[in-house]
Every structure is written in C-alpha cells, then in structure tokens.
Protein backbone atom coordinates (compact mmCIF):
# COMPACT_ATOMS: atom_id res chain seq x y z
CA UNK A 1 85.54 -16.05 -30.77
CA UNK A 2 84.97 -12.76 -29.13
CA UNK A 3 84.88 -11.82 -25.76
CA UNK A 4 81.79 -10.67 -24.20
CA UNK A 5 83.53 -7.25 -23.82
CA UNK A 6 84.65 -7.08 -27.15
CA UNK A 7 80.62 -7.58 -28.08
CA UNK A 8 79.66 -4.69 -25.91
CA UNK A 9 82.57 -2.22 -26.45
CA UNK A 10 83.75 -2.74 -29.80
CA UNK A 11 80.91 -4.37 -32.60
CA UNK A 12 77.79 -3.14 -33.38
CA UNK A 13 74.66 -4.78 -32.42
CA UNK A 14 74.19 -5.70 -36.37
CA UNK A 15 77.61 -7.18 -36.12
CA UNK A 16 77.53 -9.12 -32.94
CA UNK A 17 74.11 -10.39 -34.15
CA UNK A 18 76.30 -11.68 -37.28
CA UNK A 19 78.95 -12.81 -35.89
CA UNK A 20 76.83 -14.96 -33.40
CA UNK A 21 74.85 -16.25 -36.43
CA UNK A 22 78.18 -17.28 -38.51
CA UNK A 23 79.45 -19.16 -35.16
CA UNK A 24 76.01 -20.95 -35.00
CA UNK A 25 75.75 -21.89 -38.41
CA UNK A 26 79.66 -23.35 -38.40
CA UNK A 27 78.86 -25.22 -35.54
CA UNK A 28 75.54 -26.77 -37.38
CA UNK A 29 78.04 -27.70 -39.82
CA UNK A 30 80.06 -29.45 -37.52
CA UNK A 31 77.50 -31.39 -35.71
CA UNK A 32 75.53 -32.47 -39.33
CA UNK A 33 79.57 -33.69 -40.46
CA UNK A 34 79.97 -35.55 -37.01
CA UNK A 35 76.58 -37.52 -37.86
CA UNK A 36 77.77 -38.37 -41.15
CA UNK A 37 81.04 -39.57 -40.17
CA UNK A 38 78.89 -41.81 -37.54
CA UNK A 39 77.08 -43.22 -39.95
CA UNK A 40 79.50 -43.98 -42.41
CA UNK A 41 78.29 -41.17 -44.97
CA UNK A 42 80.89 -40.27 -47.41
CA UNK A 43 80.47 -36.49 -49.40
C-alpha cells in the first residue's frame, strides 16, 4: 500500500482516487470470502 507521502508527492489525484478504490474493493472481497468460509459456503 502506499504511503501517505507517496499519495501526495508522487500519484495523481485520479490515481490515488484509484488506487484507494482497488484497495477497497479487494478488501470487500476479503470480508464477503471470510463470511462464506463462516458459513460453510463452498464456490
């Protein structure tokens, strides 16, 4: 993950915006597998 400095200094608004949404949307992933595995769900 990038440092707050590397945000500021060396991405793009655009691409810190993207990069924050990728990180979200991997950790959405995470949590929805964690839930399955809980339940017993099998993909």
């Amino acid at each position: 993950m990038a440092s707050m400095w590397e945000l500021k200094n060396c991405y793009t608004l655009d691409e810190a915006l993207k990069l924050y949404a990728l990180f979200r949307m991997e950790q959405d992933v995470e949590s929805g597998r964690a839930e399955d595995i809980a339940k017993g769900v099998e993909r």
